[in-house]
Protein backbone atom coordinates (compact mmCIF):
# COMPACT_ATOMS: atom_id res chain seq x y z
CA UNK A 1 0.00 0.00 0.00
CA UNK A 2 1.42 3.11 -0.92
CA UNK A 3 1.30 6.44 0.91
CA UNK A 4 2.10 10.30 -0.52
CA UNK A 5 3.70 13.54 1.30
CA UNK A 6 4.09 16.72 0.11
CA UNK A 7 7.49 17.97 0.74
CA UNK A 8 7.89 21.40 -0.02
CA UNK A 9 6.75 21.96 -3.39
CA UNK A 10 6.60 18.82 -4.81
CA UNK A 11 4.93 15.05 -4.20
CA UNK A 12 6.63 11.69 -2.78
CA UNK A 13 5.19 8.27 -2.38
CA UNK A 14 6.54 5.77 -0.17
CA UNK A 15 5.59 1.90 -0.90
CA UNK A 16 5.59 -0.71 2.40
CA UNK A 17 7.33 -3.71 1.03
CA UNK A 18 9.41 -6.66 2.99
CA UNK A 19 12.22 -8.06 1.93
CA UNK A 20 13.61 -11.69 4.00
CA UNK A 21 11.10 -10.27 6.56
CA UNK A 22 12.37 -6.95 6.85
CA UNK A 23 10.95 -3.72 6.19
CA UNK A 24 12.65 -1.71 3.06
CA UNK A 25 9.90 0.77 1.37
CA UNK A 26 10.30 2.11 -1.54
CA UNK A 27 9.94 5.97 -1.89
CA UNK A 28 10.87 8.56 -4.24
CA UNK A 29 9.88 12.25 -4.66
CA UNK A 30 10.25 15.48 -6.75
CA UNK A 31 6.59 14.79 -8.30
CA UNK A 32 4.67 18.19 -9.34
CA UNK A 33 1.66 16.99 -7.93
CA UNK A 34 -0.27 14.16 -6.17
CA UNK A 35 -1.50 12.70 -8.93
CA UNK A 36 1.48 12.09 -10.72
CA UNK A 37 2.71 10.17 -7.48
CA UNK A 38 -0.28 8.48 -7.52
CA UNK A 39 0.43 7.37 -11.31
CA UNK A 40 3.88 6.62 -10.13
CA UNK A 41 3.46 4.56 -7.01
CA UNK A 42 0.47 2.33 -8.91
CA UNK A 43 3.15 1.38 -11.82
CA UNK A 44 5.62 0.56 -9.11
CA UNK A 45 3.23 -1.76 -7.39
CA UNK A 46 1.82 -3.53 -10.44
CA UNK A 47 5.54 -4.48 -11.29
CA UNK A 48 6.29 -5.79 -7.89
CA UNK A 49 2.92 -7.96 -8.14
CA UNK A 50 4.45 -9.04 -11.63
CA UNK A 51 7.77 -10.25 -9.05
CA UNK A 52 9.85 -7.66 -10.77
CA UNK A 53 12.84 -6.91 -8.36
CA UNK A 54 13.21 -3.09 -7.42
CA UNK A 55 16.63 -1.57 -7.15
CA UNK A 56 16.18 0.53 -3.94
CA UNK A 57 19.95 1.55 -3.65
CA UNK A 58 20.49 5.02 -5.82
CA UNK A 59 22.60 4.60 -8.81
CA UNK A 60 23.73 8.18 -10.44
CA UNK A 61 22.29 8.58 -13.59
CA UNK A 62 25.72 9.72 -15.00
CA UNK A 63 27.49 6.90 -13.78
CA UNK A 64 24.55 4.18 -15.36
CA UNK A 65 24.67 6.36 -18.46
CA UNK A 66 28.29 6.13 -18.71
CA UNK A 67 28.60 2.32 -17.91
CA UNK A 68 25.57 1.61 -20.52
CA UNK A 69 27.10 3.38 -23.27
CA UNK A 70 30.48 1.64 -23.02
CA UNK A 71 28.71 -1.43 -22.68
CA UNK A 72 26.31 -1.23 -25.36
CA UNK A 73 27.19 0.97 -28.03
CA UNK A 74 31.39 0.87 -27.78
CA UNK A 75 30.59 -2.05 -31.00
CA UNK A 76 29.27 1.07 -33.07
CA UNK A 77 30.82 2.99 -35.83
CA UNK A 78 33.58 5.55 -33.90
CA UNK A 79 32.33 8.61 -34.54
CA UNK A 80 28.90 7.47 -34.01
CA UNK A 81 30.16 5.84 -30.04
CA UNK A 82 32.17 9.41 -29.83
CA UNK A 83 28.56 11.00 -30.01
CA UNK A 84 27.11 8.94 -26.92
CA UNK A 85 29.99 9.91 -24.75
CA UNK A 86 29.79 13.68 -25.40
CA UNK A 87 26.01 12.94 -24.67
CA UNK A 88 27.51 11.28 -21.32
CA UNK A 89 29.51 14.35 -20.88
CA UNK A 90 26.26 16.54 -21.05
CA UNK A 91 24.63 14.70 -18.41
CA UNK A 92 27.84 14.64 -16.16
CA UNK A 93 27.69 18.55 -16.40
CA UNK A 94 24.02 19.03 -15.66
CA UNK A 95 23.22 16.46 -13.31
CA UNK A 96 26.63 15.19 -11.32
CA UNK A 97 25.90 12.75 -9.01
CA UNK A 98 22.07 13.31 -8.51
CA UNK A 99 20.63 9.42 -8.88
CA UNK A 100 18.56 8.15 -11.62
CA UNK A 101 15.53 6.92 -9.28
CA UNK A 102 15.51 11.63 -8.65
CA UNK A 103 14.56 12.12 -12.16
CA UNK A 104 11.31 13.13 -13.00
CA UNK A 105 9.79 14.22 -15.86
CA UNK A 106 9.99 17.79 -14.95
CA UNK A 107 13.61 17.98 -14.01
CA UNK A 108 14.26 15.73 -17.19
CA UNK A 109 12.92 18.56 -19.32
CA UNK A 110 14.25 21.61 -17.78
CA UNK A 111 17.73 19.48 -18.24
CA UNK A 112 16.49 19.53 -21.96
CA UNK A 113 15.40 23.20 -21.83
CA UNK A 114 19.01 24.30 -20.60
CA UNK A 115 20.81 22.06 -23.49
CA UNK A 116 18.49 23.65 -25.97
CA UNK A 117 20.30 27.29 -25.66
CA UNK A 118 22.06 28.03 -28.30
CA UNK A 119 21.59 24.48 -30.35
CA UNK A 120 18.79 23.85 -32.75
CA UNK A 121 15.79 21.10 -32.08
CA UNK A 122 16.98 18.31 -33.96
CA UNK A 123 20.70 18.76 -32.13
CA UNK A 124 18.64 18.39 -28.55
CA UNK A 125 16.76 15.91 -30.54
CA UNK A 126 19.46 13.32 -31.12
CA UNK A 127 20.56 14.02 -27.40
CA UNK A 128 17.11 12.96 -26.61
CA UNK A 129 17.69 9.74 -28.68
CA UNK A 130 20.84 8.93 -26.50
CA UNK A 131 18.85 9.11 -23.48
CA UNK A 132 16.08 7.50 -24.14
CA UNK A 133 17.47 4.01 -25.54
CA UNK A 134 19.37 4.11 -21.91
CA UNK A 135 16.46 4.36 -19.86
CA UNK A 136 14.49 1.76 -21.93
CA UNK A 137 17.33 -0.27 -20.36
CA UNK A 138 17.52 1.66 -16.60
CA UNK A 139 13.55 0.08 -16.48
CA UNK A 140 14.33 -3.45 -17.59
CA UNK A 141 17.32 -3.38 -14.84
CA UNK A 142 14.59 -2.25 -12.21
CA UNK A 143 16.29 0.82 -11.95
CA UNK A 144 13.63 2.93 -11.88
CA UNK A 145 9.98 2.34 -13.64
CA UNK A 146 8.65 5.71 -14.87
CA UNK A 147 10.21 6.65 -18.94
CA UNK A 148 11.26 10.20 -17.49
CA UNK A 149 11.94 10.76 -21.64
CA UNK A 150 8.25 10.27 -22.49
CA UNK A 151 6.85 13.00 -24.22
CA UNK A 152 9.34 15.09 -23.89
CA UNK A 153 9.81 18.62 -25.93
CA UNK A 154 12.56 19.82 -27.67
CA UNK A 155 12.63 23.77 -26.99
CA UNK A 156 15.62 25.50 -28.84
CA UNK A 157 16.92 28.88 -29.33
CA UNK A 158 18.55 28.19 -32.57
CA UNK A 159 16.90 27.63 -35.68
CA UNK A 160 17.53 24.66 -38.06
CA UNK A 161 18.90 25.27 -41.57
CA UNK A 162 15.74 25.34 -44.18
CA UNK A 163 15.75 22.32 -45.87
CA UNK A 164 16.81 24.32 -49.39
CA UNK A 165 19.96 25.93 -47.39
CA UNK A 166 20.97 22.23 -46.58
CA UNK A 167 21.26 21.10 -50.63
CA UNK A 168 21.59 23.11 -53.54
CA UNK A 169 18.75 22.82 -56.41
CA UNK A 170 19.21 20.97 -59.61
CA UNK A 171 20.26 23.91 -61.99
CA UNK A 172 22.77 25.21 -59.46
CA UNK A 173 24.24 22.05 -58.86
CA UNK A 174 24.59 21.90 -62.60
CA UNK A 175 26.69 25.18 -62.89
CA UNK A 176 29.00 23.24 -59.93
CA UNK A 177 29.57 20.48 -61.69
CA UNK A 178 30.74 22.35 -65.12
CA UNK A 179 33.10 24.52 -62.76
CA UNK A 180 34.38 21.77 -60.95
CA UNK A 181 34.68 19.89 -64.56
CA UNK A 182 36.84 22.60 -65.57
CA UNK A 183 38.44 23.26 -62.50
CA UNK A 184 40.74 19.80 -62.50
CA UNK A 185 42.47 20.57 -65.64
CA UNK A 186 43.83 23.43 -64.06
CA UNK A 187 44.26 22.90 -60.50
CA UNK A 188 47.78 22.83 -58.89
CA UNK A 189 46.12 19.98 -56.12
CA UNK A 190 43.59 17.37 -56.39
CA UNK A 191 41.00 19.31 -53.30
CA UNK A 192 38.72 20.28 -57.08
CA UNK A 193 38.76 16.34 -57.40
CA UNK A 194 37.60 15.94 -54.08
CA UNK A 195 34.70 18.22 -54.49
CA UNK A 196 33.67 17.07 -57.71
CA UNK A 197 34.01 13.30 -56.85
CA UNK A 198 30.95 14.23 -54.02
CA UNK A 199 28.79 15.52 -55.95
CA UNK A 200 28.72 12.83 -58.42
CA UNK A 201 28.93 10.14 -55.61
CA UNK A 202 26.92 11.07 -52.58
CA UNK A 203 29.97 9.43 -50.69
CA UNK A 204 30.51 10.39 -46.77
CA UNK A 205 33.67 12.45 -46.38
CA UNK A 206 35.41 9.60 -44.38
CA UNK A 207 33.87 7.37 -47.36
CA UNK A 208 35.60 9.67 -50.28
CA UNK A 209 39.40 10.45 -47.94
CA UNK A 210 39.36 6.36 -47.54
CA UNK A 211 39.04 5.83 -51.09
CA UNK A 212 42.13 4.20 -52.10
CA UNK A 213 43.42 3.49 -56.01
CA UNK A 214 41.77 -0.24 -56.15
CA UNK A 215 38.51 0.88 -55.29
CA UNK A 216 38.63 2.57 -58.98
CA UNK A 217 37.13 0.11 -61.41
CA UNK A 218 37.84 2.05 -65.01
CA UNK A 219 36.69 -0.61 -67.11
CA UNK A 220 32.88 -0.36 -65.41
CA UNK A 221 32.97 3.29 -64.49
CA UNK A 222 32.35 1.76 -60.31
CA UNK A 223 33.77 2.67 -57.25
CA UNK A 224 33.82 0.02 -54.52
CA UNK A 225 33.60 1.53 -50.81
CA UNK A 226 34.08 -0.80 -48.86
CA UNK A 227 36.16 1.13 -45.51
CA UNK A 228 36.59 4.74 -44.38
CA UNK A 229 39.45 6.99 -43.15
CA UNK A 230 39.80 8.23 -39.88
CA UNK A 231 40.18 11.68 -41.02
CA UNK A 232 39.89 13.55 -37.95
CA UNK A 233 42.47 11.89 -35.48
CA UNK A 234 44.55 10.64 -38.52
CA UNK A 235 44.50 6.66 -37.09
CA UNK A 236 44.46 4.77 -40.24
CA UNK A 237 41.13 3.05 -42.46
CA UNK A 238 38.11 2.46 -39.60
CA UNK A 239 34.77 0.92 -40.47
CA UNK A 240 32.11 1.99 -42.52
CA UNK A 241 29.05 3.26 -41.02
CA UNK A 242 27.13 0.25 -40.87
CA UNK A 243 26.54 -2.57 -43.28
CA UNK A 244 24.73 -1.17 -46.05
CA UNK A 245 27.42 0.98 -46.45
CA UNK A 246 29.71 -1.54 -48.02
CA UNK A 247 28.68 -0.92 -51.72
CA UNK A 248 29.85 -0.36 -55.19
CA UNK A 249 28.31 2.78 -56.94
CA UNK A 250 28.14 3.96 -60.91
CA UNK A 251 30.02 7.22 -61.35
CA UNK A 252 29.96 9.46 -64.44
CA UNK A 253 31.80 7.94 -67.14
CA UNK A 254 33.47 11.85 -67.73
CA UNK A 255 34.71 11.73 -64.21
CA UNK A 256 36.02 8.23 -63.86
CA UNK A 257 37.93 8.99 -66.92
CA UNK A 258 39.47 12.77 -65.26
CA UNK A 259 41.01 10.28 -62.05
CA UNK A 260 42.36 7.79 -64.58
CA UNK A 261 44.30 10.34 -66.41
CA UNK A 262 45.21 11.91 -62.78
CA UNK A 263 46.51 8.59 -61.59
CA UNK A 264 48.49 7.84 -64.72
CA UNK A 265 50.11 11.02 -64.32
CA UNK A 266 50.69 11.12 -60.46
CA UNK A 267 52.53 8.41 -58.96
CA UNK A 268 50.45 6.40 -56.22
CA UNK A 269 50.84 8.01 -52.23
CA UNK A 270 50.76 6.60 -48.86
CA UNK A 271 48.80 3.31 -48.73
CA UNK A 272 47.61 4.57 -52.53
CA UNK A 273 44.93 6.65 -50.62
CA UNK A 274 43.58 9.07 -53.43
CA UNK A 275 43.26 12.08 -51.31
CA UNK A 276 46.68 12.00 -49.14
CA UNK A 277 48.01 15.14 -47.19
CA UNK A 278 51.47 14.81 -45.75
CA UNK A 279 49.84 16.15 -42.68
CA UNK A 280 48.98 14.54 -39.24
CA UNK A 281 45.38 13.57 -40.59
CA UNK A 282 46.85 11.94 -43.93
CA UNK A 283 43.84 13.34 -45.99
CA UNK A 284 42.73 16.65 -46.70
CA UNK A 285 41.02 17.65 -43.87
CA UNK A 286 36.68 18.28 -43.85
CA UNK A 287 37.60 22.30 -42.73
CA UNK A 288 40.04 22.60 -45.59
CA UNK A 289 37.97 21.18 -47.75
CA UNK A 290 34.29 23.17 -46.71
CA UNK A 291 36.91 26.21 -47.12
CA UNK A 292 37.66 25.96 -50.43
CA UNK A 293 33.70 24.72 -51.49
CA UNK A 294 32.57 28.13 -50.24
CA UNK A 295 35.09 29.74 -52.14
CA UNK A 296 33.93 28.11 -55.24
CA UNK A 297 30.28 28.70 -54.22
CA UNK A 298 31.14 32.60 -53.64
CA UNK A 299 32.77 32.73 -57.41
CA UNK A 300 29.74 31.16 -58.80
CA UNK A 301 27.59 33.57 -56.95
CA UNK A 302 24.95 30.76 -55.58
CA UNK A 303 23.71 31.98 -52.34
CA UNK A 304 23.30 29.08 -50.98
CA UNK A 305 25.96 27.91 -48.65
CA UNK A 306 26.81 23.97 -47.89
CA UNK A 307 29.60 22.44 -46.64
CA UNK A 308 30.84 19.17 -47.64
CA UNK A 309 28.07 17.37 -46.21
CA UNK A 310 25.51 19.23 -48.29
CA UNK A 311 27.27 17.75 -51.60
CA UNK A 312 25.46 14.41 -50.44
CA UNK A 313 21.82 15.50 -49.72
CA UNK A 314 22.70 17.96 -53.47
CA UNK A 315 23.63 14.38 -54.83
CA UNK A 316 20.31 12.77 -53.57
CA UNK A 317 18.05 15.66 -53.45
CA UNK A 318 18.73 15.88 -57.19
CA UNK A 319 18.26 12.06 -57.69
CA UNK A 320 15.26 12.00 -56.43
CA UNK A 321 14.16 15.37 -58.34
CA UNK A 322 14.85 13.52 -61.54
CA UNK A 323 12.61 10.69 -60.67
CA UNK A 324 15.20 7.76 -59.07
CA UNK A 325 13.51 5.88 -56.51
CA UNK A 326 13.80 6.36 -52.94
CA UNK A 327 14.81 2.59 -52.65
CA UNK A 328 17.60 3.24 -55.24
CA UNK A 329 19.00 6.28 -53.41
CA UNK A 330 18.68 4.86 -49.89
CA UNK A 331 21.31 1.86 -51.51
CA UNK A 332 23.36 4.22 -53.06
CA UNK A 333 23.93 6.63 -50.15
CA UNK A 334 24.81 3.28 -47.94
CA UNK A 335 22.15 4.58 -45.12
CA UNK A 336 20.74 1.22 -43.19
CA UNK A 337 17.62 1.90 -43.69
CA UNK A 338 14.90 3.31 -46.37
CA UNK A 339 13.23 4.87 -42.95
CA UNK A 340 16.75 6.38 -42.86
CA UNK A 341 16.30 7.91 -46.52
CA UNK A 342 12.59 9.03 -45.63
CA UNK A 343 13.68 11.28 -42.55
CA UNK A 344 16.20 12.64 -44.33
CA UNK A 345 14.69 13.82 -47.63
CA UNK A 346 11.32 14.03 -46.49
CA UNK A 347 10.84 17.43 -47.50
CA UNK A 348 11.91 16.60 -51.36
CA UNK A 349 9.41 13.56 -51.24
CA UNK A 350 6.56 16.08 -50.17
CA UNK A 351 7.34 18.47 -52.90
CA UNK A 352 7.50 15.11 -55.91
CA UNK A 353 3.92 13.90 -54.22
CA UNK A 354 2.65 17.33 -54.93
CA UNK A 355 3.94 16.92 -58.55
CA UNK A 356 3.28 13.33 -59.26
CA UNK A 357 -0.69 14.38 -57.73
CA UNK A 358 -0.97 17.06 -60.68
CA UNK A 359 0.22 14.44 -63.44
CA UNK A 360 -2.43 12.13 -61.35
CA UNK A 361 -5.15 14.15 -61.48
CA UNK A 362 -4.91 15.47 -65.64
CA UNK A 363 -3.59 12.09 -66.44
CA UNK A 364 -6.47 11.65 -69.04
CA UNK A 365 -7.06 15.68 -69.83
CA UNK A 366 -5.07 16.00 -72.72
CA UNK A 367 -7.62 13.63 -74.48
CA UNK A 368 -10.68 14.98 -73.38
């Protein structure tokens, strides 16, 4: 049987339970009202009826997040395990050594409310993400039994880029491509290759700096991915993204042919990687190379501004524009997922519904 106080401002329930025939209730507080106690306490109960066993003992939330994430998701891609520890990091700072069990909903998202200054909503978003999958687990461990994360907001002071400023449109992706086309023949490095070998591709940037001379298959204009380069700590080839990503692509038959002449008249570089730097990264590095994109941009007077990133959602925005199925791009781009491809581009899917509905509905007009 459970029992509330209100201490100070807020609600706690306490649960009478006996353990080896000794007394050890369960309470916890920080509840904005009664009723959410209430709602709190019955869950608790209806698990212990179930025989669930009930961690009493406080475990810091930091400390369980930390543990979880080197438990669970050190097997993931590097850069994508680097993102759950500086999501670790962001809970160390806010919450120290305040217990998981402490946690309400409330305090949960004024935690999300103070990460959102300054950072957009999908940024506080993925944070979210983090969180959540670890308290899925903190309730199967009988940690705690309330998903603090449910319906949570994601309040932010920054806003997102607009779709449009994250890709450029067909026609000025098309006055790119003949600069870029041009540019090679008369560049003193190979950064214009770089450039142009993204757009064309849709490769990651650790995809495109791991590419390597026997990934180039000139007789079927194909490039096999099939690793990545650690191109910001400079430690050598690292694992693709996930499994998908493993893939052999088509590539303009004009472009293959611009890196065969470049590798028949450069001699092959450290480990034959395409892109080499004699500096501590090995590759040209993502800054140098969204440096001199902008530059390019700024000559060609398009006003909108991407970085190297935006050459891949330019590459599939475009695809899909011109009428290539989502299921076609999804495999191209290496995501793991279609649902990965849908979240992504859903904004260029909207806009092609709108236009395949108007060929829908005067499908028979022209012979009426």
């Amino acid at each position: 049987m459970a029992s509330f106080q209100k201490r100070g401002k807020t609600w706690q329930y306490t649960i009478s339970r006996y353990v080896d025939g000794k007394l050890k209730p369960i309470r916890k507080g920080g509840f904005r009202t009664k009723k959410e106690a209430m709602e709190a306490a019955a869950e608790v109960e209806y698990m212990l009826k179930k025989g669930m066993v009930m961690q009493v003992k406080d475990v810091g939330f930091a400390e369980y997040f930390e543990n979880w994430a080197h438990l669970y998701k050190n097997g993931k891609h590097k850069n994508t395990f680097k993102r759950y520890l500086n999501s670790v990091e962001t809970v160390k700072q806010y919450f120290k050594d305040i217990p998981i069990q402490k946690i309400t909903r409330q305090t949960y998202q004024e935690f999300l409310n103070w990460y959102g200054e300054g950072r957009s909503k999908e940024t506080v978003r993925k944070l979210n993400t983090h969180i959540r999958s670890c308290v899925k687990d903190a309730i199967d461990d009988g940690l705690i039994t309330i998903d603090f994360t449910r319906k949570a907001e994601f309040n932010a002071s920054k806003q997102p880029k607009k779709s449009s400023e994250k890709h450029l449109n067909f026609m000025d992706s098309l006055r790119l491509y003949r600069y870029l086309m041009k540019k090679v023949k008369t560049a003193n490095t190979n950064t214009p290759h770089l450039l142009l070998l993204a757009l064309v591709s849709g490769m990651r940037y650790g995809e495109l700096v791991g590419l390597t001379r026997d990934c180039f298959d000139f007789e079927n204009n194909t490039i096999y991915i099939y690793r990545a380069w650690d191109y910001k700590d400079g430690e050598g080839f690292i694992d693709l993204k996930n499994t998908s990503s493993e893939r052999r692509i088509g590539i303009d038959p004009m472009v293959m042919k611009i890196f065969k002449e470049h590798f028949e008249n450069n001699q092959p570089t450290y480990n034959g990687i395409v892109f080499f730097r004699p500096t501590k990264s090995k590759t040209l590095t993502s800054e140098a190379a969204n440096k001199a994109l902008k530059k390019m941009l700024d000559e060609l007077n398009i006003e909108t501004k991407i970085s190297m990133h935006g050459l891949r959602h330019t590459h599939a925005s475009v695809l899909l524009y011109k009428g290539v199925s989502i299921q076609s791009v999804s495999k191209r781009l290496g995501h793991a997922s279609i649902e990965t491809t849908y979240d992504y581009y859903t904004h260029i899917i909207k806009e092609l519904e709108e236009r395949d509905e108007k060929v829908a509905v005067n499908l028979y007009a022209v012979n009426v």
